[in-house]
PDB file of N, CA and C in Angstrom:
ATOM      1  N   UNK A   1      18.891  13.349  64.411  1.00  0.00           N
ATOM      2  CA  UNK A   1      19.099  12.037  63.802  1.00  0.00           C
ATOM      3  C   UNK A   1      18.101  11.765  62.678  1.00  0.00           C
ATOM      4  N   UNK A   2      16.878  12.365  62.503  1.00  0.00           N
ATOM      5  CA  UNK A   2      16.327  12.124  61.258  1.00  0.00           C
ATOM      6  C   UNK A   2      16.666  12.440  59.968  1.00  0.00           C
ATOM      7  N   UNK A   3      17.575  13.470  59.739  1.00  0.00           N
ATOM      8  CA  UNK A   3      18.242  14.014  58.796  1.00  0.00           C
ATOM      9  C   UNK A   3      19.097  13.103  58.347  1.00  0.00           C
ATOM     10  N   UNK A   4      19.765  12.400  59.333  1.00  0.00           N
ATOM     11  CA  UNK A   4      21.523  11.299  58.675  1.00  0.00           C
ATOM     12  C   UNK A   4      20.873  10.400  57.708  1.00  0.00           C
ATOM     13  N   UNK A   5      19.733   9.536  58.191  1.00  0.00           N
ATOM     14  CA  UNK A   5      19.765   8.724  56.840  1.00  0.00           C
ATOM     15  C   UNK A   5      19.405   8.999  55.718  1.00  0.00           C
ATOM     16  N   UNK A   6      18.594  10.167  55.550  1.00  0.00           N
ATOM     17  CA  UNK A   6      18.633  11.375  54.330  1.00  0.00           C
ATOM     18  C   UNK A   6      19.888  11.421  53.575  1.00  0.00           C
ATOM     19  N   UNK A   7      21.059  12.419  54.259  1.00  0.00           N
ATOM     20  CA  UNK A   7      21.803  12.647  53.855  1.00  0.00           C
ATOM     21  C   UNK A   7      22.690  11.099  53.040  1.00  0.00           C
ATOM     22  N   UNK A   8      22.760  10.398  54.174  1.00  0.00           N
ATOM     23  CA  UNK A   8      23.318   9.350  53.951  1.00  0.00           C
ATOM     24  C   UNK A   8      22.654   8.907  52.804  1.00  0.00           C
ATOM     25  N   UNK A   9      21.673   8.478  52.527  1.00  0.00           N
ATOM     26  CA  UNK A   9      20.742   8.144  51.013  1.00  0.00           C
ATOM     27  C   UNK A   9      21.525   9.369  49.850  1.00  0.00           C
ATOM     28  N   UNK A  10      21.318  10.163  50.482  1.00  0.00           N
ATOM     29  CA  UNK A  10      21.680  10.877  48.979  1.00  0.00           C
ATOM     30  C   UNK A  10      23.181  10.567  48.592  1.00  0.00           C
ATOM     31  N   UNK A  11      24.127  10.504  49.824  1.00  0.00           N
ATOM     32  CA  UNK A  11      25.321  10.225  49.171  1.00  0.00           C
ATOM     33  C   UNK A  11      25.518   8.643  48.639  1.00  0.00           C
ATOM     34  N   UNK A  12      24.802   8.039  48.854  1.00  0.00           N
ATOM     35  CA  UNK A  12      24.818   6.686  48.077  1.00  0.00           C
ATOM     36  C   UNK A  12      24.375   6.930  46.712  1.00  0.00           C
ATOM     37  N   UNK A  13      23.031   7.147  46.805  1.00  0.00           N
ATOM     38  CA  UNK A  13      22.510   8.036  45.338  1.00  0.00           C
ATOM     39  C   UNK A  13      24.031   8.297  44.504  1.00  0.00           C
ATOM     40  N   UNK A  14      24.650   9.153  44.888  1.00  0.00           N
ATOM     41  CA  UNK A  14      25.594  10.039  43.676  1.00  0.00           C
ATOM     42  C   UNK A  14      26.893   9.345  43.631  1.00  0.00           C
ATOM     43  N   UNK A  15      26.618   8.096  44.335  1.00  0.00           N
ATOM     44  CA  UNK A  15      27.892   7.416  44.087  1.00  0.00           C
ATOM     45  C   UNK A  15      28.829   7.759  44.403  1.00  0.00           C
ATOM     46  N   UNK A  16      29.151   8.453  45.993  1.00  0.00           N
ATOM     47  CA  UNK A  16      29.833   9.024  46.434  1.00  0.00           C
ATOM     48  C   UNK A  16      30.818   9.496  46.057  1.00  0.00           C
ATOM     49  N   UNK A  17      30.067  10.665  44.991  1.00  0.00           N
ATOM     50  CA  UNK A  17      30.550  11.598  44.603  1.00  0.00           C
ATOM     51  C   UNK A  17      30.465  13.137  45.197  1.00  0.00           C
ATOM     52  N   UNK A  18      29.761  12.694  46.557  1.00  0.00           N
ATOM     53  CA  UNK A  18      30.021  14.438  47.184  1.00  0.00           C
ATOM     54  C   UNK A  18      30.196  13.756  48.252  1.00  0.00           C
ATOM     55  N   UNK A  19      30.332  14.770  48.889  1.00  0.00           N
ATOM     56  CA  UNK A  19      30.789  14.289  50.250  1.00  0.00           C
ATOM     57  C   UNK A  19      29.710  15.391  51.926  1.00  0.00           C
ATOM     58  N   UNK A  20      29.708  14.821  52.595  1.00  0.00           N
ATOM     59  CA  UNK A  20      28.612  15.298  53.886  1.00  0.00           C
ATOM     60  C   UNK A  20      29.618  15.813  54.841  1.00  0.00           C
ATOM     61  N   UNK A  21      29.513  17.002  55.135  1.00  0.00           N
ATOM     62  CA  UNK A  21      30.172  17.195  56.906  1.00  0.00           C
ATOM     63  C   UNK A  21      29.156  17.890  57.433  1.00  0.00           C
ATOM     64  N   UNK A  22      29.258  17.658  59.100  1.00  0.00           N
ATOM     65  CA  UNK A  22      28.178  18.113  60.073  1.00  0.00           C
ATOM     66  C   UNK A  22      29.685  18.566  61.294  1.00  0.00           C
ATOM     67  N   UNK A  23      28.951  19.928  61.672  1.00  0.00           N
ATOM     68  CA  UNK A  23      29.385  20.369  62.512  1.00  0.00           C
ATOM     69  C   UNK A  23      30.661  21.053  62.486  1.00  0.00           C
ATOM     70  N   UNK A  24      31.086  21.358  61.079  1.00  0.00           N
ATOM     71  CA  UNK A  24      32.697  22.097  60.612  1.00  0.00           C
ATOM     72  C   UNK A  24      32.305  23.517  61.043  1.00  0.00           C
ATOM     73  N   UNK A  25      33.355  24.180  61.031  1.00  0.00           N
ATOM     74  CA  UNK A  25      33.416  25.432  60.913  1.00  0.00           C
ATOM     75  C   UNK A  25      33.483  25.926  59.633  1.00  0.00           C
ATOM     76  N   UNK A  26      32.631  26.744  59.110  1.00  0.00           N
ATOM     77  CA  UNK A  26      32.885  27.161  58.057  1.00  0.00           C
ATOM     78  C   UNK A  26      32.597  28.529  57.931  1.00  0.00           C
ATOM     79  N   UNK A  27      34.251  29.530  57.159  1.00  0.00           N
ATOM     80  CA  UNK A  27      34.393  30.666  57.746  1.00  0.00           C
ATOM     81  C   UNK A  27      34.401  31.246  55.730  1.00  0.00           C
ATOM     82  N   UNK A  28      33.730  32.449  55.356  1.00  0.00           N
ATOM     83  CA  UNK A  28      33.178  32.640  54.400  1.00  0.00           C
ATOM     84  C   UNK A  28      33.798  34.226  54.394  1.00  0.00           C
ATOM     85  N   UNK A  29      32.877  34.717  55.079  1.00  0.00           N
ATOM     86  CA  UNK A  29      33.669  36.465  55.131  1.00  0.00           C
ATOM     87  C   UNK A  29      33.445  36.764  56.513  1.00  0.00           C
ATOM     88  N   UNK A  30      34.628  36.500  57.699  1.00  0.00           N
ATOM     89  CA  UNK A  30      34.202  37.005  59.242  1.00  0.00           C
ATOM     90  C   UNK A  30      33.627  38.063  59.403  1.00  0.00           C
ATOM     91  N   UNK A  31      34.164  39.211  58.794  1.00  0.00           N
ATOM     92  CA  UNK A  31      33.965  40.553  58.761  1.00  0.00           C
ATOM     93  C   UNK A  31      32.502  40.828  58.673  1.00  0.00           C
ATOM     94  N   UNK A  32      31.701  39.724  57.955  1.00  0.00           N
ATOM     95  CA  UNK A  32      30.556  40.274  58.003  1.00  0.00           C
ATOM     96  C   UNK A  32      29.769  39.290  58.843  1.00  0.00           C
ATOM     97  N   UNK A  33      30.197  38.641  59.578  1.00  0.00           N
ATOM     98  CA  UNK A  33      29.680  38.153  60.155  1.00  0.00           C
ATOM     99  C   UNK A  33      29.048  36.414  59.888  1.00  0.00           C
ATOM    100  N   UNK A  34      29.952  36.349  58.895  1.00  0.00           N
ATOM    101  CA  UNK A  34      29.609  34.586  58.070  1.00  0.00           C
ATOM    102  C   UNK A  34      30.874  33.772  58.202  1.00  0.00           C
ATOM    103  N   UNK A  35      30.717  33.094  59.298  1.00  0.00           N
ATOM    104  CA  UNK A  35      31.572  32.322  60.108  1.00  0.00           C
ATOM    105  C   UNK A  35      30.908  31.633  61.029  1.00  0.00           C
ATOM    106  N   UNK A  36      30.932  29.947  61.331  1.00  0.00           N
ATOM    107  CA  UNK A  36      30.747  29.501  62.514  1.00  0.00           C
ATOM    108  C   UNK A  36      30.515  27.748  61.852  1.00  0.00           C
ATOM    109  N   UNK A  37      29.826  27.200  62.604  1.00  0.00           N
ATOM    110  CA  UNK A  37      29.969  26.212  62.508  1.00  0.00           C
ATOM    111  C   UNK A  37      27.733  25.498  61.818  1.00  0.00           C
ATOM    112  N   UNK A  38      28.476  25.176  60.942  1.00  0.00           N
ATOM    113  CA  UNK A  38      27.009  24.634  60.201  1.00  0.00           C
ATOM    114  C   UNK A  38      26.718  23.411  60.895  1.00  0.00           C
ATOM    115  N   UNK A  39      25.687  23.489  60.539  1.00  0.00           N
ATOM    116  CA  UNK A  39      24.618  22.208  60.773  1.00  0.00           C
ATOM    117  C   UNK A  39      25.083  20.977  60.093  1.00  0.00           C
ATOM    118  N   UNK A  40      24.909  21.023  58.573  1.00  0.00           N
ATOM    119  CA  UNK A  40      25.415  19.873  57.547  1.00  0.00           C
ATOM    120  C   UNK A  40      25.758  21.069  56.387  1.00  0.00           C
ATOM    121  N   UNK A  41      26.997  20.435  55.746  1.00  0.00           N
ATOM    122  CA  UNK A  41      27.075  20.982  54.091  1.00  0.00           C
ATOM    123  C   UNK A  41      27.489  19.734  53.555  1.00  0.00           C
ATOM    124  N   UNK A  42      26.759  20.070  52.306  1.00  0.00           N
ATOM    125  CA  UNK A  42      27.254  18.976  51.263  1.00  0.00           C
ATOM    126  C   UNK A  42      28.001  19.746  50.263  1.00  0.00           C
ATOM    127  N   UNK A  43      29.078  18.865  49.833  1.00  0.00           N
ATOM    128  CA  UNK A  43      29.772  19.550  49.161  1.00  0.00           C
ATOM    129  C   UNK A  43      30.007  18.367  47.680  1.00  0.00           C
ATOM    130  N   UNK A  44      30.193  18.842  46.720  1.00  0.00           N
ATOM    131  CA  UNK A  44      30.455  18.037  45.267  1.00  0.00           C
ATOM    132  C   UNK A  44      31.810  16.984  45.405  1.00  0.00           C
ATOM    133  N   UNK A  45      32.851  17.390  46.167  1.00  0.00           N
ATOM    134  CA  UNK A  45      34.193  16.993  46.069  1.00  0.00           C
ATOM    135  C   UNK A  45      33.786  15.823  47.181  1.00  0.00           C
ATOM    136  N   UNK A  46      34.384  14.458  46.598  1.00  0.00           N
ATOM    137  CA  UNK A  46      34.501  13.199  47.245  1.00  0.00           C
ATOM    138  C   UNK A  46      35.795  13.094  48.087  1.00  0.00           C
ATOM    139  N   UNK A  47      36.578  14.298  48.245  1.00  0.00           N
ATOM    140  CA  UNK A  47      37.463  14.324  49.130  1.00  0.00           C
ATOM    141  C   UNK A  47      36.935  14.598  50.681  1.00  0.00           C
ATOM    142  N   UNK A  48      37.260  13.869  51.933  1.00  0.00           N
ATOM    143  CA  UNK A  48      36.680  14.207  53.314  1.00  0.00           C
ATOM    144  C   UNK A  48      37.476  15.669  54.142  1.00  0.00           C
ATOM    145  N   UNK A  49      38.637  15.904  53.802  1.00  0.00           N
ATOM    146  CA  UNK A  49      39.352  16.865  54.690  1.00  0.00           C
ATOM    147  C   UNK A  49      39.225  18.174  54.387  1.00  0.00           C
ATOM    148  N   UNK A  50      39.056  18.620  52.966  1.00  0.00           N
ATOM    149  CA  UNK A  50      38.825  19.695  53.166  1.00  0.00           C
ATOM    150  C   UNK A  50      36.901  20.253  52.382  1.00  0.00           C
ATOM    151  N   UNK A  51      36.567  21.460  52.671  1.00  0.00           N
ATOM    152  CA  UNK A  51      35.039  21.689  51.985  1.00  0.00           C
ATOM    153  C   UNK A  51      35.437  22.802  50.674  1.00  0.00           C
ATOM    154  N   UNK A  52      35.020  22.108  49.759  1.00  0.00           N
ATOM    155  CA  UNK A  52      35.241  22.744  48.482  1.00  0.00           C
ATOM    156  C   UNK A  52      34.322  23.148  47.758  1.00  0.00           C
ATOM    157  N   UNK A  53      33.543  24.241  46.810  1.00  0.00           N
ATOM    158  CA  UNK A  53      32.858  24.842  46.237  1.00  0.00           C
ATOM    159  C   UNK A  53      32.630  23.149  45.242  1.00  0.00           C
ATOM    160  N   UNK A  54      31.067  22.870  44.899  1.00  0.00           N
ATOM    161  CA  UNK A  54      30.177  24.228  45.209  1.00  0.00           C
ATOM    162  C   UNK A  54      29.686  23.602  46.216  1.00  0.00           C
ATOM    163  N   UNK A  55      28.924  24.110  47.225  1.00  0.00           N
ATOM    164  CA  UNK A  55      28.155  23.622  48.859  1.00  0.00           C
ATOM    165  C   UNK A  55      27.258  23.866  48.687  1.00  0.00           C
ATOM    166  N   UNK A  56      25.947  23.000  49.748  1.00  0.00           N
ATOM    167  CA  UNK A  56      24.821  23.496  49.766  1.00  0.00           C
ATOM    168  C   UNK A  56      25.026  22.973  51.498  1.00  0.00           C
ATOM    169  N   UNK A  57      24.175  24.434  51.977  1.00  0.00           N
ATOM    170  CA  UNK A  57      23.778  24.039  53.948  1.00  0.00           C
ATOM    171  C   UNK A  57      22.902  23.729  53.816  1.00  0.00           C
ATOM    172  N   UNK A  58      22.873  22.760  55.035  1.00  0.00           N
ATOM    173  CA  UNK A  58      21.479  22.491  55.201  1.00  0.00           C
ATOM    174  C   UNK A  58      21.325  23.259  57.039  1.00  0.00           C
ATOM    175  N   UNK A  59      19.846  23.799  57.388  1.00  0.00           N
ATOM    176  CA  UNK A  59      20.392  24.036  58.813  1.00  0.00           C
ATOM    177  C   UNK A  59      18.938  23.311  59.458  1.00  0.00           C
ATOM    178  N   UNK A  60      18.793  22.755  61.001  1.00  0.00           N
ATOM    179  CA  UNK A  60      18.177  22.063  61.316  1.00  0.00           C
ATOM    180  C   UNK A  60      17.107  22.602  61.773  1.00  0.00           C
ATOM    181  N   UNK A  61      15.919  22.459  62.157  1.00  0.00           N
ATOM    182  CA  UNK A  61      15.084  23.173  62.531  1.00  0.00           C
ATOM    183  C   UNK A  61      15.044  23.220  64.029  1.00  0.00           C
ATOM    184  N   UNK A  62      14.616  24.319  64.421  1.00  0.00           N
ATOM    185  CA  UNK A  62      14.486  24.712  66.028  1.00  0.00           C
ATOM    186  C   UNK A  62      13.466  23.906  66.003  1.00  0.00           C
ATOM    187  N   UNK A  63      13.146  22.938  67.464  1.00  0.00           N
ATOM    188  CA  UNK A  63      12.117  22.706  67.884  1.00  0.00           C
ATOM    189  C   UNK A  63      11.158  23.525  68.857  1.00  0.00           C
ATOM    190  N   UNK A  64      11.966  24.528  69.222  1.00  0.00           N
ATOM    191  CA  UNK A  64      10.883  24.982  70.486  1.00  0.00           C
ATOM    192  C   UNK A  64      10.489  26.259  69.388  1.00  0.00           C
ATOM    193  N   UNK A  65      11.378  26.686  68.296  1.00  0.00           N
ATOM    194  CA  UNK A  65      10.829  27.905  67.668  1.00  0.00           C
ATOM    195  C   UNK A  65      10.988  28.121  66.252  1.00  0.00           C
ATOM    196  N   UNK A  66      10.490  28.011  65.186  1.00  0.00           N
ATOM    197  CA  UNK A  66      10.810  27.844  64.021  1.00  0.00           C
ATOM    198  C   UNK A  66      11.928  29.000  63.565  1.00  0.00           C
ATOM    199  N   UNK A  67      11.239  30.425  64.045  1.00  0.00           N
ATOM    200  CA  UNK A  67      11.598  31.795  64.067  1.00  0.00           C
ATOM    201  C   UNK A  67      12.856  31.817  64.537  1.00  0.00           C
ATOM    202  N   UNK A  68      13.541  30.958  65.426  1.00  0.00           N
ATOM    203  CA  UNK A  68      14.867  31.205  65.724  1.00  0.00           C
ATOM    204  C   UNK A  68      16.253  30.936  65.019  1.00  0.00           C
ATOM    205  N   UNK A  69      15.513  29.591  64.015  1.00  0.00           N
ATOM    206  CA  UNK A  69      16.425  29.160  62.992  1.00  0.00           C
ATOM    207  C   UNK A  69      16.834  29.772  61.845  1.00  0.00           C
ATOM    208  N   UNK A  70      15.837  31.316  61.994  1.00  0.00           N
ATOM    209  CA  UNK A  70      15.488  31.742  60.193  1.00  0.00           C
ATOM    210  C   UNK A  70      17.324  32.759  60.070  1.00  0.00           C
ATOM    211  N   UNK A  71      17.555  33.562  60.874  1.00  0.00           N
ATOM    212  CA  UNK A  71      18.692  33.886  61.028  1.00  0.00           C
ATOM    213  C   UNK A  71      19.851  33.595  60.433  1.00  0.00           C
ATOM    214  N   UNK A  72      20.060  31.813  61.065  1.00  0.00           N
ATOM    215  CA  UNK A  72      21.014  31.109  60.699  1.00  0.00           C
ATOM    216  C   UNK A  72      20.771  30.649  59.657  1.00  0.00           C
ATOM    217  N   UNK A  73      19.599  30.162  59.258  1.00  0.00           N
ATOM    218  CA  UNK A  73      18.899  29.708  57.717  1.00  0.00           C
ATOM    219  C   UNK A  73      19.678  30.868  56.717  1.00  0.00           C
ATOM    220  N   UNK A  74      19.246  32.087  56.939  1.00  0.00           N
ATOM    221  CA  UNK A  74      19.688  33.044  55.953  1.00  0.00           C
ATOM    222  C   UNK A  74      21.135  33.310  55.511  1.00  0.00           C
ATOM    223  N   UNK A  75      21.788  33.103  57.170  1.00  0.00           N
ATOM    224  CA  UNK A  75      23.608  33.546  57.005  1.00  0.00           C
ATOM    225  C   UNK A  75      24.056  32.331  56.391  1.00  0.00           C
ATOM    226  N   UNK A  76      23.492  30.955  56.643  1.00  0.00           N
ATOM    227  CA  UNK A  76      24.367  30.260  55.802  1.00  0.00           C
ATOM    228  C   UNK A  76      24.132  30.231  53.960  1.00  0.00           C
ATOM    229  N   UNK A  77      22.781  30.783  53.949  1.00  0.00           N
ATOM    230  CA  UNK A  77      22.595  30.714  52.660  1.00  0.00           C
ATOM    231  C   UNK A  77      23.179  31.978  51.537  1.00  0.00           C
ATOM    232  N   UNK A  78      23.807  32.841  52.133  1.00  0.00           N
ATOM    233  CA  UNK A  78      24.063  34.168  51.836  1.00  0.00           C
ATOM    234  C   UNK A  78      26.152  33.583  51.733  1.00  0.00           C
ATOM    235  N   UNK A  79      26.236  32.785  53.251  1.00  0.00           N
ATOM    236  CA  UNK A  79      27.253  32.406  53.554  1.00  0.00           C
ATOM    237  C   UNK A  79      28.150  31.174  51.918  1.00  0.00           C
ATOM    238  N   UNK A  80      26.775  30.714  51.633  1.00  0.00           N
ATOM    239  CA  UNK A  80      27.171  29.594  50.299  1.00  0.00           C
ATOM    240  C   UNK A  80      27.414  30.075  49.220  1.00  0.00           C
ATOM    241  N   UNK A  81      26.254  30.944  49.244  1.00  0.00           N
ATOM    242  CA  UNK A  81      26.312  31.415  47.437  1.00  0.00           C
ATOM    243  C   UNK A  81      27.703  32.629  47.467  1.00  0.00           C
ATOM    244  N   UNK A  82      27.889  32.810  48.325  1.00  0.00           N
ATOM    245  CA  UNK A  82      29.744  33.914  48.505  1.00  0.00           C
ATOM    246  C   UNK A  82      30.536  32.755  48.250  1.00  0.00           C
ATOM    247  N   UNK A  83      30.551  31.817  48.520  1.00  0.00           N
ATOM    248  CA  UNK A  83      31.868  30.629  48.705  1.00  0.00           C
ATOM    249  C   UNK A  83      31.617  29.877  47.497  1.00  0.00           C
ATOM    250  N   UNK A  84      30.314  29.881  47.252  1.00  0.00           N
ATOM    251  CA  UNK A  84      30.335  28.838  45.812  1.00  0.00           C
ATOM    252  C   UNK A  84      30.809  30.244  44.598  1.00  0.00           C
ATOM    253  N   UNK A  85      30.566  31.436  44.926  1.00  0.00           N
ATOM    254  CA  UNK A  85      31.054  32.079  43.735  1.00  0.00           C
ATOM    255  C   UNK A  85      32.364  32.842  43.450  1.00  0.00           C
ATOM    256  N   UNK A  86      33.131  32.138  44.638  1.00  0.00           N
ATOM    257  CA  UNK A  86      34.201  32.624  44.764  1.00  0.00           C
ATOM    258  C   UNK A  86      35.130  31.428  43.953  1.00  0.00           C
TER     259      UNK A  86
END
């Protein structure tokens, strides 16, 4: 919950012109293993139903281990820049 009013600020900021989802699935290339469900993406498009290029993840931090998040930190970021350059 410390993150929402963040996010939430920023989409006021841009004049809700992007749009926030938490907890989608977002499937990139299965095959390699970049598929599942994110934390938050923001995406540019002020439409809610679907997630459209370009995205940025955000992923949350482990509390019991910083080291456990770095994983998922990496696949979604590997996972964005494939989908935003597609």
């Amino acid at each position: 919950m410390i993150i929402a009013p963040i996010l939430i600020d920023i989409k006021r900021q841009n004049q809700e012109q992007i749009n926030i989802f938490s907890g989608r699935y977002f499937t990139v290339e299965p095959e390699k293993g970049l598929n599942g469900i994110c934390d938050f993406l923001i995406t540019k498009s002020p439409e809610m139903l679907t997630i459209t290029a370009p995205v940025i993840t955000i992923v949350e931090a482990k509390k019991e281990n910083l080291n456990l998040g770095l994983g998922q930190c990496i696949a979604e970021m590997i996972a964005a820049r494939i989908f935003n350059q597609k």
